[in-house]
Protein backbone atom coordinates (compact mmCIF):
# COMPACT_ATOMS: atom_id res chain seq x y z
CA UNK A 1 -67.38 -17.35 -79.36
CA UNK A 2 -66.62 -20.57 -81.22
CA UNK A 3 -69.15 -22.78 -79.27
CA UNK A 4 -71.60 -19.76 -80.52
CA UNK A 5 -70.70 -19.89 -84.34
CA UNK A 6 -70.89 -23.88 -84.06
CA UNK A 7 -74.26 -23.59 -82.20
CA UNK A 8 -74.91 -21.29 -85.50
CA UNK A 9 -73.74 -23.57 -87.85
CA UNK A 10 -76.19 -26.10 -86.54
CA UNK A 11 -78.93 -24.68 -86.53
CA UNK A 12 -78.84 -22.96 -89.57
CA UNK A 13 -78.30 -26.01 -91.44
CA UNK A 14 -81.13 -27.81 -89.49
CA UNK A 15 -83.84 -24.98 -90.59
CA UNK A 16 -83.08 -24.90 -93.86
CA UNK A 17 -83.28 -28.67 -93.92
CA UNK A 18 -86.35 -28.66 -92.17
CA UNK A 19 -88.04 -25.91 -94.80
CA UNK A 20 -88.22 -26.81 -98.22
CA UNK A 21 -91.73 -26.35 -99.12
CA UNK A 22 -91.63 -22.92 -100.64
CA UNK A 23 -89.26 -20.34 -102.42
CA UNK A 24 -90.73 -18.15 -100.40
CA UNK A 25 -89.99 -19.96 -97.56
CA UNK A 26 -86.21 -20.79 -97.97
CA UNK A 27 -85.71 -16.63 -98.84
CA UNK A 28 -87.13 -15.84 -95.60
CA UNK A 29 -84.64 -18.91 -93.69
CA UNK A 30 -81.69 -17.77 -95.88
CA UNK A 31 -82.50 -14.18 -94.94
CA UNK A 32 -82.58 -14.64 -91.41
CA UNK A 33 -79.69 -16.95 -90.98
CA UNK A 34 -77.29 -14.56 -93.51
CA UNK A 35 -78.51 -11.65 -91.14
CA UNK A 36 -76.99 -13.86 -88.00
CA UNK A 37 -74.17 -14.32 -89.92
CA UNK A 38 -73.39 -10.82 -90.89
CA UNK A 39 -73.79 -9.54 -87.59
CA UNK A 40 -71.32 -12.08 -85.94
CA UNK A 41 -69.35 -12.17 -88.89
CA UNK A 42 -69.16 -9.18 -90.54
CA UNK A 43 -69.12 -6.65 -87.25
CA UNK A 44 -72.37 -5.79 -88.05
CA UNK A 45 -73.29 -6.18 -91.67
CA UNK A 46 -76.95 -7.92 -91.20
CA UNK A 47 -78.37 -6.07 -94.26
CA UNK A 48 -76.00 -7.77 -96.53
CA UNK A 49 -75.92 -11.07 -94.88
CA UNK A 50 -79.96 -10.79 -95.45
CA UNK A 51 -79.42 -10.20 -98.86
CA UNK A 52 -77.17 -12.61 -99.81
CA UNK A 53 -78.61 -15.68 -97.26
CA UNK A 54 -82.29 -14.61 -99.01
CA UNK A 55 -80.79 -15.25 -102.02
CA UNK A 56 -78.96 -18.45 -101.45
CA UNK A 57 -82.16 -19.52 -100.37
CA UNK A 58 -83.80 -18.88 -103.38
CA UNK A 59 -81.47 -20.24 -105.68
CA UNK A 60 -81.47 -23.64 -103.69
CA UNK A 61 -83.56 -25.81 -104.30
């Protein structure tokens, strides 16, 4: 499970360094990584991890 959340890690970090165009674009990145991240997380919590990964995204710049 560790190799997993480092494989995570990774690639979370190299999308969002990749996209950096648009607002839009880094809500819909944060979203989708914070969704990962609640479900492996949080048991299960991908709403929330959308929520708050969109809006790390947005606030980012």
């Amino acid at each position: 499970m560790r190799k997993f959340l480092a494989l995570a890690a990774v690639a979370a970090t190299t999308t969002l360094a990749a996209c950096g165009d648009s607002t839009l674009e880094r809500a819909v990145v944060g979203g989708a990584i914070g969704c990962a991240a609640g479900e492996v997380l949080a048991n299960g919590r991908c709403v929330e991890g959308a929520v708050v990964g969109a809006g790390v995204g947005v606030i980012t710049d």
